[in-house]
N, C-alpha and C. Protein backbone atom coordinates (compact mmCIF):
# COMPACT_ATOMS: atom_id res chain seq x y z
N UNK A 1 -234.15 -41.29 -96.82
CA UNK A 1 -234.70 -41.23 -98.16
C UNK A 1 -233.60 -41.61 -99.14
N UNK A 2 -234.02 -42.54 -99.91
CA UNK A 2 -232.50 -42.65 -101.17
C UNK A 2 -233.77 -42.32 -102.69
N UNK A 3 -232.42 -42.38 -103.80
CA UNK A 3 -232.55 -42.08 -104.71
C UNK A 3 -233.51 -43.35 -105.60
N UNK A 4 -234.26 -42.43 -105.73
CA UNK A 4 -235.70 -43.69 -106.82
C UNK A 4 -235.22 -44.05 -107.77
N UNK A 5 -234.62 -43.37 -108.50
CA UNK A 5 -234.15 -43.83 -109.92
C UNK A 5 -232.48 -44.21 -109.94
N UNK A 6 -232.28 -44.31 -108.84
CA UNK A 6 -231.00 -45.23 -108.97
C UNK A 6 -230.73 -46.62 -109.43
N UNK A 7 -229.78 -46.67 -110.17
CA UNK A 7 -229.44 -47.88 -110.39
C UNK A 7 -228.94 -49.00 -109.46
N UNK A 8 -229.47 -50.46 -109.84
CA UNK A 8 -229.14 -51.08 -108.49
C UNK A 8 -227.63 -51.23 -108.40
N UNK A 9 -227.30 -51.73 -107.38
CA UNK A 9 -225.70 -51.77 -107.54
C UNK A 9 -225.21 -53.01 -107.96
N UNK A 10 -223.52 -53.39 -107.97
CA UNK A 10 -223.28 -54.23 -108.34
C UNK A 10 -223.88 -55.80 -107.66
N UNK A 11 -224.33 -56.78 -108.37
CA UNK A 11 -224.66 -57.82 -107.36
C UNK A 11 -223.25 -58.38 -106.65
N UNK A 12 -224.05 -58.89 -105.55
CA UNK A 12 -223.22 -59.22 -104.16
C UNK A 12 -222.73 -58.42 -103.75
N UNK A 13 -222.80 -56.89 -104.07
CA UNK A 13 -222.08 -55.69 -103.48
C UNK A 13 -222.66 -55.22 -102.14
N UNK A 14 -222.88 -55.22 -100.86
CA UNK A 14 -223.68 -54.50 -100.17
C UNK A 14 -223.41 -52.98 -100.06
N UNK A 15 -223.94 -52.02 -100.01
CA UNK A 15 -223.68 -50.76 -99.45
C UNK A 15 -223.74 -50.10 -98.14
N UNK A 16 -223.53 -49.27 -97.36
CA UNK A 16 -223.63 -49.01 -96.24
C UNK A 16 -223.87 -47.68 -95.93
N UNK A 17 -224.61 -47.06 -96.43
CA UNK A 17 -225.31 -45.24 -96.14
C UNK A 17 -224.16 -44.56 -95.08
N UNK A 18 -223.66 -43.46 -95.89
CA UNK A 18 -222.78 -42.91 -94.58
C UNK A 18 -223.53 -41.19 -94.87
N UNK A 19 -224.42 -40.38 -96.14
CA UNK A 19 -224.36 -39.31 -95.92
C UNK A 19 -225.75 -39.64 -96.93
N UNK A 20 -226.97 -38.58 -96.60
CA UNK A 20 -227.90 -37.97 -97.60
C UNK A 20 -227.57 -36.49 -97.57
N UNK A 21 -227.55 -35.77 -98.70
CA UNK A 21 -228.24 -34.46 -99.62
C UNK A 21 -228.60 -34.85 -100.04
N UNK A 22 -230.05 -33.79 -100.17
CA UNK A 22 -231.09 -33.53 -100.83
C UNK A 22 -231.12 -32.15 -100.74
N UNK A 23 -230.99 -31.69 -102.45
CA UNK A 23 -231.48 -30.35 -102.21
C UNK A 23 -232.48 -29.82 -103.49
N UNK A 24 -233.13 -29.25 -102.96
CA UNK A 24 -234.46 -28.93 -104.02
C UNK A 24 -234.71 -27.17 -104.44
N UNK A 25 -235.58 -27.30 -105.35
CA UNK A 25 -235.84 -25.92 -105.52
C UNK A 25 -237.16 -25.78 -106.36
N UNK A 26 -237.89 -24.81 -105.69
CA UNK A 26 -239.16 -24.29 -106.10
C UNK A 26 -239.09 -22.95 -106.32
N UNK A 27 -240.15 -22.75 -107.87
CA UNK A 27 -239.77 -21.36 -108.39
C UNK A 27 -241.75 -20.77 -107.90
N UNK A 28 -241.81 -19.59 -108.43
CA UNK A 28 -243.04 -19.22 -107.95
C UNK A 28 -242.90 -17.97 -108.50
N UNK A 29 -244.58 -17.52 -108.79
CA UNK A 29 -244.95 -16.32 -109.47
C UNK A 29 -245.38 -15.72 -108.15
N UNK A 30 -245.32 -14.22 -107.93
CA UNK A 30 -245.91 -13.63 -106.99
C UNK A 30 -247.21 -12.40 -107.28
N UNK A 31 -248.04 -12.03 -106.66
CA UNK A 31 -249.21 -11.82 -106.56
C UNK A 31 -248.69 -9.79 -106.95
N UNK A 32 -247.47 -9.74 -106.50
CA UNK A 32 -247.01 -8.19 -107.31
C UNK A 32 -246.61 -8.33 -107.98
N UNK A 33 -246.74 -9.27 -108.95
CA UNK A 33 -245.58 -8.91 -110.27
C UNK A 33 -244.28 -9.76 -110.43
N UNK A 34 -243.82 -10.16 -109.27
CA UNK A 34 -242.28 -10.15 -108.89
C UNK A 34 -242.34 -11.90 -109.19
N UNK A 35 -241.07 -12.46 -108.72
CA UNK A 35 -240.72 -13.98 -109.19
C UNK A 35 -240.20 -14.54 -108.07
N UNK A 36 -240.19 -15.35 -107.45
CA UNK A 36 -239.52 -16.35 -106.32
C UNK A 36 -239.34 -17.45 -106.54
N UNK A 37 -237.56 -17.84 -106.26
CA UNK A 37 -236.99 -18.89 -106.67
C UNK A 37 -237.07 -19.97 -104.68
N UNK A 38 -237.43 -20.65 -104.49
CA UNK A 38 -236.25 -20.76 -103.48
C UNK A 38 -235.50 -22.09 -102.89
N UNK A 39 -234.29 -22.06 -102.84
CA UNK A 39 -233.84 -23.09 -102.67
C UNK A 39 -233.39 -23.64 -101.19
N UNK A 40 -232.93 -24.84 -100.95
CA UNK A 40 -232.60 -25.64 -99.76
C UNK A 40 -231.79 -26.50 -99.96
N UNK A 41 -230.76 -27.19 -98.76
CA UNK A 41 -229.92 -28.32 -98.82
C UNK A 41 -230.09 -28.68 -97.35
N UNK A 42 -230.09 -29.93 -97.14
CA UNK A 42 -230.38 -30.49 -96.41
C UNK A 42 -229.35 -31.80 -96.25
N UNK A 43 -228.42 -31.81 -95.09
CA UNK A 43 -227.59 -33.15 -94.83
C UNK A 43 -227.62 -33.46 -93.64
N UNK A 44 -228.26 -35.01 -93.81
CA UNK A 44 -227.97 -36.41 -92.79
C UNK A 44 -227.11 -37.08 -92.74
N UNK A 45 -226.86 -37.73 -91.32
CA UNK A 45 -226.25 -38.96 -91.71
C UNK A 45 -226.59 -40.29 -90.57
N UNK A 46 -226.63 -41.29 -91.39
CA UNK A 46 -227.42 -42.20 -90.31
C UNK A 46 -226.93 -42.47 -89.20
N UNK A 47 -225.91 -42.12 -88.51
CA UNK A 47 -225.09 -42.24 -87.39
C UNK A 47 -224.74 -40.68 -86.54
N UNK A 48 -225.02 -41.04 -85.77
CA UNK A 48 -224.40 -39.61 -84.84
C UNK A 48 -223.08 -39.07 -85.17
N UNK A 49 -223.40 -38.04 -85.50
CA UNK A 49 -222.04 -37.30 -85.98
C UNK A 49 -221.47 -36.00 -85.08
N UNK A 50 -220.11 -35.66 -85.13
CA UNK A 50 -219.86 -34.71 -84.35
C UNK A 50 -218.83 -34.20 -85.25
N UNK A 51 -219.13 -32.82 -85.61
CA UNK A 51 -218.46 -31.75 -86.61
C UNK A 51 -217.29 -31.17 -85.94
N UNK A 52 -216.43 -31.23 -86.79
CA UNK A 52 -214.86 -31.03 -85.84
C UNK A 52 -214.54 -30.36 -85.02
N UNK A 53 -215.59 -29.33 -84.62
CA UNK A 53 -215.36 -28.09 -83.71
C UNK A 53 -215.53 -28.86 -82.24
N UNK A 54 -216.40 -30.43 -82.39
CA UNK A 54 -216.12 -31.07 -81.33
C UNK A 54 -217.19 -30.57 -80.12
N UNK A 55 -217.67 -29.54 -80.39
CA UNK A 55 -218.83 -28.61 -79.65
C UNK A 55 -219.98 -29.38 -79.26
N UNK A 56 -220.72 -30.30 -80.23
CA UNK A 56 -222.04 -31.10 -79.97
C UNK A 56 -222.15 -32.33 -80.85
N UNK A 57 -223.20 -32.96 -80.86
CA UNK A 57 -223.03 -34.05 -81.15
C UNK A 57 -224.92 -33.90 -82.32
N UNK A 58 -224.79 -34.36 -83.49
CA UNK A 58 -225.47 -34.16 -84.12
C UNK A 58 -225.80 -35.80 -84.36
N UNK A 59 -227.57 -35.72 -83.56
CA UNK A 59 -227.72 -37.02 -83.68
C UNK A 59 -228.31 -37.93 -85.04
N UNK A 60 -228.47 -38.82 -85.13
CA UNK A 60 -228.34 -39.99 -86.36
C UNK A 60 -230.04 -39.29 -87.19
N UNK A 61 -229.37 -38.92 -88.47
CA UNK A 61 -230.61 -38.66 -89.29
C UNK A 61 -231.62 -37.56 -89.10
N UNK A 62 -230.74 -36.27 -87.62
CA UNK A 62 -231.08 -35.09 -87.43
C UNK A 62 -230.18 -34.58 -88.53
N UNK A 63 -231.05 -33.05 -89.13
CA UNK A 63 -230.18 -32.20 -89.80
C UNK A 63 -228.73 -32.06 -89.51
N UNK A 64 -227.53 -32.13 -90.05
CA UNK A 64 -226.44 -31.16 -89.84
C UNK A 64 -226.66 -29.89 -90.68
N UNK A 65 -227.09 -29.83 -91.74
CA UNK A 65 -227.16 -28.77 -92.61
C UNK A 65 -228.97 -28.78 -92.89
N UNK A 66 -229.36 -27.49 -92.55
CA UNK A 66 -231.19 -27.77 -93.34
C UNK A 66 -230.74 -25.61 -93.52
N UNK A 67 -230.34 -25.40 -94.56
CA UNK A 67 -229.85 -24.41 -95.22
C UNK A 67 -230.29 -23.57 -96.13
N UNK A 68 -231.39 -22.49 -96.43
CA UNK A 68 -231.61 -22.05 -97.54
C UNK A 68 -232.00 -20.78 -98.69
N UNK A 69 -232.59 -20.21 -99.19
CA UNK A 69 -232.33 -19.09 -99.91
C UNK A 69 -233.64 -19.12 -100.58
N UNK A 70 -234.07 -17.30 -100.75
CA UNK A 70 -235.28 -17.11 -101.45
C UNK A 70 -234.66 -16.19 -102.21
N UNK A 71 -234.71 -15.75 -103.38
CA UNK A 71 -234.13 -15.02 -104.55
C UNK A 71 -235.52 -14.52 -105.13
N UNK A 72 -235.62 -13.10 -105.21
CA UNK A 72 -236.91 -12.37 -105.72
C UNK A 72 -236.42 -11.19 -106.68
N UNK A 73 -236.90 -11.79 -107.90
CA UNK A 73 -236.59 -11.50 -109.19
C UNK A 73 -237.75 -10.71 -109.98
N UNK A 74 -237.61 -9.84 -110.72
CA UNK A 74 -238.37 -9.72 -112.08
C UNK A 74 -238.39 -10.03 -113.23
N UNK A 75 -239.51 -9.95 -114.13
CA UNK A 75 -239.13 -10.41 -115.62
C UNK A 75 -238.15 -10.09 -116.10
N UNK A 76 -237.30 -9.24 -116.19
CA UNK A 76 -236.28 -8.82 -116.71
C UNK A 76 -235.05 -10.16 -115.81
N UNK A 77 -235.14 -10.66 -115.13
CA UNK A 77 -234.47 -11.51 -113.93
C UNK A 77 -233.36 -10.66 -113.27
N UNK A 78 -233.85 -9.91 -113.07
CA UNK A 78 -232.97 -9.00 -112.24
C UNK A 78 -233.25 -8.58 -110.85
N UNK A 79 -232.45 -8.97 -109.63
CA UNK A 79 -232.83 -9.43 -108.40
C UNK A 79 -232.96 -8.48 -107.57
N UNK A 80 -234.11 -8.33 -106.70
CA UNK A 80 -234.59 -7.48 -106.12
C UNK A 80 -234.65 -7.41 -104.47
N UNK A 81 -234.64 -8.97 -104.00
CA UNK A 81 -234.37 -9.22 -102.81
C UNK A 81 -233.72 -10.54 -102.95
N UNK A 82 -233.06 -10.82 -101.34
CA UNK A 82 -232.46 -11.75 -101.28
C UNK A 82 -233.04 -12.47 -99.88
N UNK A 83 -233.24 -13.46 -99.72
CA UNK A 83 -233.32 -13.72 -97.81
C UNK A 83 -232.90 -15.32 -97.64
N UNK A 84 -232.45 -15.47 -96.77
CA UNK A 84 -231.66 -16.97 -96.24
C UNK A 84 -232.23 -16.88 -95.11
N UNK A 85 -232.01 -18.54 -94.89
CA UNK A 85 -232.53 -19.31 -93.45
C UNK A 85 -231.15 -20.34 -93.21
N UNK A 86 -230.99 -20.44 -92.22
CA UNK A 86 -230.13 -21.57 -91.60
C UNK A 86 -230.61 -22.35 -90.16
N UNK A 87 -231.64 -23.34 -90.63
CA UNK A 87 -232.22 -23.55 -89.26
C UNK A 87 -231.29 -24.89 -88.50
N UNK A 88 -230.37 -25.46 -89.97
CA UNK A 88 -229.38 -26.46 -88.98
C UNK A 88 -227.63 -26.44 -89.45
N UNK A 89 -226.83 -26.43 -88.69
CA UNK A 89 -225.39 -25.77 -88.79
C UNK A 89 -224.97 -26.44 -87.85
N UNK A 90 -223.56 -27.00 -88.55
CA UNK A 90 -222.47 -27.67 -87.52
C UNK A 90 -221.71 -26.70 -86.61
N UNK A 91 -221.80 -25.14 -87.12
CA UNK A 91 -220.92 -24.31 -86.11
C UNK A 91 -221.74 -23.11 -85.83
N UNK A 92 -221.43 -22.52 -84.64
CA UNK A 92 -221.82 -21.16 -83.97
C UNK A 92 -221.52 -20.37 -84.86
N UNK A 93 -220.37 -20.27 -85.51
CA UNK A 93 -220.84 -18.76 -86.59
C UNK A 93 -221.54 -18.66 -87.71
N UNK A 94 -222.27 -20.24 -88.10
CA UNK A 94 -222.91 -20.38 -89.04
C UNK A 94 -224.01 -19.23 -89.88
N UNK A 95 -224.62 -18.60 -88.91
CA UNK A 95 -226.31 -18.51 -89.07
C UNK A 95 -225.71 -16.70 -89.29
N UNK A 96 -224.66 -16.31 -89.57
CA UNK A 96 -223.75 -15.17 -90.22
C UNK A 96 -223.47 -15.46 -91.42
N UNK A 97 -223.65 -16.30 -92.31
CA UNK A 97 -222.96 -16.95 -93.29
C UNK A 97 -224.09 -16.88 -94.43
N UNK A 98 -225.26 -15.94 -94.30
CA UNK A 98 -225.91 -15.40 -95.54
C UNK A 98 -225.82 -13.85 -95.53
N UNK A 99 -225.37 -13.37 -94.50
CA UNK A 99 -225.89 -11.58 -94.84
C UNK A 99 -225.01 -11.15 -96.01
N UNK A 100 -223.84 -12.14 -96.57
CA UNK A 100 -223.30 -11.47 -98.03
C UNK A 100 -224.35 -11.37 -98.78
N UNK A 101 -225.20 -12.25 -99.12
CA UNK A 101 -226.05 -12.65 -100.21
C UNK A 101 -226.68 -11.21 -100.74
N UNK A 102 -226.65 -10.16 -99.63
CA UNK A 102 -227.56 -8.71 -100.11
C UNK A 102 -226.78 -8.12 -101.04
N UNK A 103 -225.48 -8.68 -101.26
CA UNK A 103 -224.62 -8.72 -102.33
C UNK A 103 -224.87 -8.22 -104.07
N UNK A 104 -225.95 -9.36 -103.79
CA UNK A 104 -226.84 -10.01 -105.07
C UNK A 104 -227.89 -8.88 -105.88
N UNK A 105 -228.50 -8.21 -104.86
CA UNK A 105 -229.19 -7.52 -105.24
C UNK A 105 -229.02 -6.63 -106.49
N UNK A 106 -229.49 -6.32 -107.37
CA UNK A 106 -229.60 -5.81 -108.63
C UNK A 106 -228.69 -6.56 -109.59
N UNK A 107 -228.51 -7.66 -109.31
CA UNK A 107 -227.71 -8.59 -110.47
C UNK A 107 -228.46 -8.77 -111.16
N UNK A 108 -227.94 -9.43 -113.02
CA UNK A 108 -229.10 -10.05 -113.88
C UNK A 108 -228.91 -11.52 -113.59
N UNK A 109 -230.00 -12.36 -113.41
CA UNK A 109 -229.80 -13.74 -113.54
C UNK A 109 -229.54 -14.02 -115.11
N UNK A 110 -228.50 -14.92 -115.85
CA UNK A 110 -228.53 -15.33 -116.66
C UNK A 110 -226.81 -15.46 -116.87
N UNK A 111 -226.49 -14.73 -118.70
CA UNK A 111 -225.56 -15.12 -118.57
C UNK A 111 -224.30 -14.35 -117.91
N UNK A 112 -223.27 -14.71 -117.55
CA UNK A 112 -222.14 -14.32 -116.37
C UNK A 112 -222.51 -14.46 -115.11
N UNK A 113 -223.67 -14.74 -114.84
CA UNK A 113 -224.20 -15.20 -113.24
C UNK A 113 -223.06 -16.20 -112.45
N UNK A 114 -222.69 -16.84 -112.67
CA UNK A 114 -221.73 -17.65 -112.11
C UNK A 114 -220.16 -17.36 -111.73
N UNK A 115 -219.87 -15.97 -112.78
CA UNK A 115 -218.90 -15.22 -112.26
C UNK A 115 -219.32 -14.18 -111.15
N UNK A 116 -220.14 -13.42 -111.35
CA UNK A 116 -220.77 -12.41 -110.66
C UNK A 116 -220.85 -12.75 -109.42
N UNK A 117 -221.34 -13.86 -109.05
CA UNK A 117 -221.67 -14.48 -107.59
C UNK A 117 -220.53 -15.07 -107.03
N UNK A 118 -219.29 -15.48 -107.76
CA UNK A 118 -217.86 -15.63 -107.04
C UNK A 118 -217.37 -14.20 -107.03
N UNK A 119 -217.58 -13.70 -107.78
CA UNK A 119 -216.72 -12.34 -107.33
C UNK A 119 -217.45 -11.63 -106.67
N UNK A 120 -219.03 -11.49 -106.27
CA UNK A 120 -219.29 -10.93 -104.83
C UNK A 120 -219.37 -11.49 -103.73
N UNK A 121 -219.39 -12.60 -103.62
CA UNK A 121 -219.42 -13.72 -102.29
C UNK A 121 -218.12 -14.02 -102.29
N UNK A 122 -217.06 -14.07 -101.87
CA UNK A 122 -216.04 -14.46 -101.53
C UNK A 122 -216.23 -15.26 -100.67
N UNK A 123 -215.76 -16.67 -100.45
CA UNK A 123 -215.80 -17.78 -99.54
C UNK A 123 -216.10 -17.27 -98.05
N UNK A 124 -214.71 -16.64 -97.92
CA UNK A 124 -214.69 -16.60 -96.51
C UNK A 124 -215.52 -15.33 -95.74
N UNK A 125 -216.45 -14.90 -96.78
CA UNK A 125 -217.45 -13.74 -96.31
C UNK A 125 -219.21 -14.65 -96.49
N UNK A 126 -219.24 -16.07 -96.86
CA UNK A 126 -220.12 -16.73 -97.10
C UNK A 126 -220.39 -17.84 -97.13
N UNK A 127 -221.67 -18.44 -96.64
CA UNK A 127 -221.67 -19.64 -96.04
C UNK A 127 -221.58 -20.42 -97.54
N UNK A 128 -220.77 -21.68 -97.69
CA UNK A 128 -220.16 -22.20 -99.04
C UNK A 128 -221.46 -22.84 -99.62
N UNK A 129 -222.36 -23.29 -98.42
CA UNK A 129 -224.01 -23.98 -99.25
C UNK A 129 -224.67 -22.99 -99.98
N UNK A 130 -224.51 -22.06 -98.76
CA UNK A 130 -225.81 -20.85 -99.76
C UNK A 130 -225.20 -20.29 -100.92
N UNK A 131 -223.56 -20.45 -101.24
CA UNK A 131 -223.27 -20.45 -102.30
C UNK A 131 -223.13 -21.58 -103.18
N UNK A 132 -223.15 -22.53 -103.07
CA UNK A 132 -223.39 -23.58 -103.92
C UNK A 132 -224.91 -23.73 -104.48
N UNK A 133 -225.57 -23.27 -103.71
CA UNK A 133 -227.17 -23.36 -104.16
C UNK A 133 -227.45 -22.08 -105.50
N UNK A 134 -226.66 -21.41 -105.34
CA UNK A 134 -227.09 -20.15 -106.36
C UNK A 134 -226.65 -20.72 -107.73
N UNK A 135 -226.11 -21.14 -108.05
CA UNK A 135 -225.92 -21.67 -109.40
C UNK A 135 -226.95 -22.30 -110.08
N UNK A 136 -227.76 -23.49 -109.35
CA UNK A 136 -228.84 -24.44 -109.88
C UNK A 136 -229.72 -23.21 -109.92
N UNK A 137 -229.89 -22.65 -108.66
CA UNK A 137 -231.02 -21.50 -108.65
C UNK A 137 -231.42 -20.83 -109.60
N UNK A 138 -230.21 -20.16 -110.61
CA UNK A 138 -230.30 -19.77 -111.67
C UNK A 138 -230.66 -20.54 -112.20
N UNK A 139 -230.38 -21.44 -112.46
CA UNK A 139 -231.09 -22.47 -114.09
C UNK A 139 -232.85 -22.65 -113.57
N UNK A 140 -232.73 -22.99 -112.43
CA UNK A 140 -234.34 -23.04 -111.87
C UNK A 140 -235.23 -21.78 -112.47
N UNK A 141 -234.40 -20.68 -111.99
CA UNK A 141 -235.22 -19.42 -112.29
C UNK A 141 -235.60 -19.03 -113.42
N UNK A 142 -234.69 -19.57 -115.03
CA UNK A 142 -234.90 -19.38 -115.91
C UNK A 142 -235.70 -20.10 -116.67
N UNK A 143 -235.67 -21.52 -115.98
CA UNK A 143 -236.66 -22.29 -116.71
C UNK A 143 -237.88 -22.25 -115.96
N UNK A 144 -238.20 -21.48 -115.16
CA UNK A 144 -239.37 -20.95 -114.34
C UNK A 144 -240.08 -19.62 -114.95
N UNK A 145 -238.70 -18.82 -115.45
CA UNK A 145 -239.72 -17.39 -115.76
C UNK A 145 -240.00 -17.84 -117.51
N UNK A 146 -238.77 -18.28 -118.42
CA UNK A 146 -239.08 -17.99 -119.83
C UNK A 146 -240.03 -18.79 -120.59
N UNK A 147 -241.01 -19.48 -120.00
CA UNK A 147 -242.40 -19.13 -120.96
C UNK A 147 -243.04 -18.18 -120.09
N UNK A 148 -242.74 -17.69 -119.80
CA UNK A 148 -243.84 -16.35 -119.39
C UNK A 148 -242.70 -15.07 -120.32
N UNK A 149 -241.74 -15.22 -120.28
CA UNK A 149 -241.05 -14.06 -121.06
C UNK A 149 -240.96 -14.83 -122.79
N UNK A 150 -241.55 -15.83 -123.03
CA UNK A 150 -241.93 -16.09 -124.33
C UNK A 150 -242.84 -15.75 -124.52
N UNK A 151 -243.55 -15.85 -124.29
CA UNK A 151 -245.09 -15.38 -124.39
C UNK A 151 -245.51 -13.93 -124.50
N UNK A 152 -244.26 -13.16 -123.57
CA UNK A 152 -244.42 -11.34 -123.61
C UNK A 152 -243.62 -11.56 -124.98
N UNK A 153 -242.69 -12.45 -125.38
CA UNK A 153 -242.15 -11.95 -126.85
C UNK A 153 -243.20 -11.94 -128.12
N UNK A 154 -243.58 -12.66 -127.88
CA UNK A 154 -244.87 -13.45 -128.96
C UNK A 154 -245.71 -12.13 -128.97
N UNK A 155 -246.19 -11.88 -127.68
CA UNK A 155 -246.99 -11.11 -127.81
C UNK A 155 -246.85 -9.19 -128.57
N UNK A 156 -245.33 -9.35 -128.24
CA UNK A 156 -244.83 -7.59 -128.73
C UNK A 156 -245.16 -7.49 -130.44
N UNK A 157 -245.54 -6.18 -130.66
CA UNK A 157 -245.99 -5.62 -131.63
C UNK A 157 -245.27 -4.47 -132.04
N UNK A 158 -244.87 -4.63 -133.23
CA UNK A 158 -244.42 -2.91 -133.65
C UNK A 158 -245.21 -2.05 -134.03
N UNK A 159 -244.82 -0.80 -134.70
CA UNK A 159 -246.07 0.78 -134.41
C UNK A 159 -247.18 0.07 -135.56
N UNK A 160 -247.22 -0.71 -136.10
CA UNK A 160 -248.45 -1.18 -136.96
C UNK A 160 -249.64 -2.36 -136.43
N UNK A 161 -249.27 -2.82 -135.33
CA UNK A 161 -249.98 -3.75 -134.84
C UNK A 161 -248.85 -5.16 -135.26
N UNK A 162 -248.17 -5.30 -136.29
CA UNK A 162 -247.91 -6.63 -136.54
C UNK A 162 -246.71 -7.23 -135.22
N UNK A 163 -247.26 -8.47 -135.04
CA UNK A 163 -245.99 -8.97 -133.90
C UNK A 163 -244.62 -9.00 -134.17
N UNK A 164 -243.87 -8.83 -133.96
CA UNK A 164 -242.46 -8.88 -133.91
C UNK A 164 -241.61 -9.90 -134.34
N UNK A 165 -242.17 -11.23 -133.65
CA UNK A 165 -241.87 -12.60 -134.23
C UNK A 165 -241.97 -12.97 -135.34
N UNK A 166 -243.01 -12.13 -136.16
CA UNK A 166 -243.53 -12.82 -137.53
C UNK A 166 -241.83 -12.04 -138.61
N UNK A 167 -241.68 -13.10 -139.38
CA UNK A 167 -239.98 -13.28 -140.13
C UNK A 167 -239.21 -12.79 -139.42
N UNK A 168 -239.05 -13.23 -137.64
CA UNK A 168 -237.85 -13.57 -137.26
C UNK A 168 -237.01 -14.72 -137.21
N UNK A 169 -237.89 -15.79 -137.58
CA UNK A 169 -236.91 -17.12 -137.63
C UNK A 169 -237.74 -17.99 -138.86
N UNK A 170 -237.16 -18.71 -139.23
CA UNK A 170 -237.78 -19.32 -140.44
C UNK A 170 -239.37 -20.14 -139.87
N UNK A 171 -238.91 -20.90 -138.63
CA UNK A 171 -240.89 -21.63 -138.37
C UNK A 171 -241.48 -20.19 -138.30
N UNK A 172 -241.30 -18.60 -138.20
CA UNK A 172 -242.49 -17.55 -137.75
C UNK A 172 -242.34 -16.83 -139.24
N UNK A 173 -241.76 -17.36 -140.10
CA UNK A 173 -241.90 -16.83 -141.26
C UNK A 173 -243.22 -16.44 -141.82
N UNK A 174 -243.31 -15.30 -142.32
CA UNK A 174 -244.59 -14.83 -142.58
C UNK A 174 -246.01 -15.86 -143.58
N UNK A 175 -245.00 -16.93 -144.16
CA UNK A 175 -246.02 -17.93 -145.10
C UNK A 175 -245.82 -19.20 -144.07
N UNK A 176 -245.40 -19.29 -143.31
CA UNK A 176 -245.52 -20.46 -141.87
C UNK A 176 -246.48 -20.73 -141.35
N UNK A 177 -247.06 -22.40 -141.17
CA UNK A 177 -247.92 -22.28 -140.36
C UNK A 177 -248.72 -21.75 -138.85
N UNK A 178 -247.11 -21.72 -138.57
CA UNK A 178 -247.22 -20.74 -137.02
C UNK A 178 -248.19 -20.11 -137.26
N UNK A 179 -247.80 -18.57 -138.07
CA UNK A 179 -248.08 -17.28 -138.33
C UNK A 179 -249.94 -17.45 -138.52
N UNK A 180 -249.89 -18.35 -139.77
CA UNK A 180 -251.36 -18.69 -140.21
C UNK A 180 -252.13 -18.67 -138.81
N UNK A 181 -252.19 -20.04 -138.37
CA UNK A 181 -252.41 -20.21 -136.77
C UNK A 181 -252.80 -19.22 -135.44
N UNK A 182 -251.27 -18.52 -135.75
CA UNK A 182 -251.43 -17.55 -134.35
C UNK A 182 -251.91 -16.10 -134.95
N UNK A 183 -251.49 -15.44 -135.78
CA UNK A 183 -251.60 -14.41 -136.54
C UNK A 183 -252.24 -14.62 -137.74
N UNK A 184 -253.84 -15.06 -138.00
CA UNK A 184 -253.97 -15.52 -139.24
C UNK A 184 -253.97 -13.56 -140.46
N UNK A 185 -254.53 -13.02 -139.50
CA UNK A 185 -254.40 -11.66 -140.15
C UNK A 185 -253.27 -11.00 -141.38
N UNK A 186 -251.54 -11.82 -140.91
CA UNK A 186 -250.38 -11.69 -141.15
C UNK A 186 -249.64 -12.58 -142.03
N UNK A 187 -250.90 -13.46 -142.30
CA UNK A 187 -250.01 -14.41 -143.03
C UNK A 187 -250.56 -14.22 -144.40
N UNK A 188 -248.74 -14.35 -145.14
CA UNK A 188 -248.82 -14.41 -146.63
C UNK A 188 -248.69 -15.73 -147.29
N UNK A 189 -249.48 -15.78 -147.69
CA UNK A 189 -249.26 -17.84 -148.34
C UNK A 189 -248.07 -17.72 -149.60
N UNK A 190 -247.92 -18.57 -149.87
CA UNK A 190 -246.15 -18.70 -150.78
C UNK A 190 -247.04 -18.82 -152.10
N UNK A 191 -246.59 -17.88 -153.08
CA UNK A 191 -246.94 -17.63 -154.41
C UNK A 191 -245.71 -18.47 -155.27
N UNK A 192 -246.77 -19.38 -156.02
CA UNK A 192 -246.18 -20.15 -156.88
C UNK A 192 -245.84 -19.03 -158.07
């Protein structure tokens, strides 16, 4: 598989494929409440390869790496479970190289996430993909949950019924069309 939106290369240049990654990520609402991120990496290479341990021989355009992670979150993005798969690995101690990840559990996704997850995964207690994948993961997860945690904002009300949003930012200003629109009840029109 190559890249669709690549640019062509230089003319008269040929190229010669020596490695694919591909790694993806799908977010998901769950049927309790809860949030699921989960990610994968996946590396080929079009030639038979043999990983330095010298052990086997990983043939042309079979997995060396098919690697990955489910992260189960709440609205608040605060993580509740963790689970990994490693169904392809260049070495025997590989498929040991997620049980840090339970690490994770009760972290907030957002901001300091990227420190948090180096300072509980330490390299050599974790497989380096399933830590390289947690970073995007986060950005996945957030742009997965926050229109649904916009929408709980929109929707909050203080002890009078009025929403919360209305004159918190100048477009929800109380003479705004927003307000008119979404809250016509709340809106004050601008007195000349």
């Amino acid at each position: 598989m190559s890249i669709e939106s690549s640019p062509p290369s230089t003319p008269g240049v040929t190229r010669e494929p020596l490695h694919a990654r591909h790694i993806a990520f799908e977010a998901f609402r769950r049927s309790d409440g809860l949030f699921e991120v989960e990610g994968q990496v996946t590396d080929r290479k079009p030639n038979n390869f043999t990983p330095p341990s010298g052990l086997r021989v990983v043939r042309a355009n079979e997995p060396i790496h098919d690697i990955g992670l489910r992260v189960v979150f709440d609205l608040d993005m605060i993580v509740r479970a963790v689970s990994t798969f490693i169904r392809a690995y260049p070495y025997r101690e590989c498929p040991g190289g997620g049980e840090s990840l339970q690490a994770l559990v009760g972290l907030r996704i957002g901001a300091g996430w990227s420190g948090e997850v180096r300072k509980r995964l330490p390299p050599g207690d974790t497989c380096t993909h399933l830590r390289e994948l947690l970073m995007p993961l986060a950005t996945a997860a957030i742009q997965a949950v926050n229109p649904l945690r916009s929408q709980a904002l929109l929707d909050a009300t203080d002890a009078n019924g009025k929403p919360l949003k209305i004159d918190s930012c100048y477009a929800y200003g109380a003479s705004r069309e927003l307000v008119m629109q979404r809250w016509p009840a709340f809106h004050r029109p601008v007195r000349d």
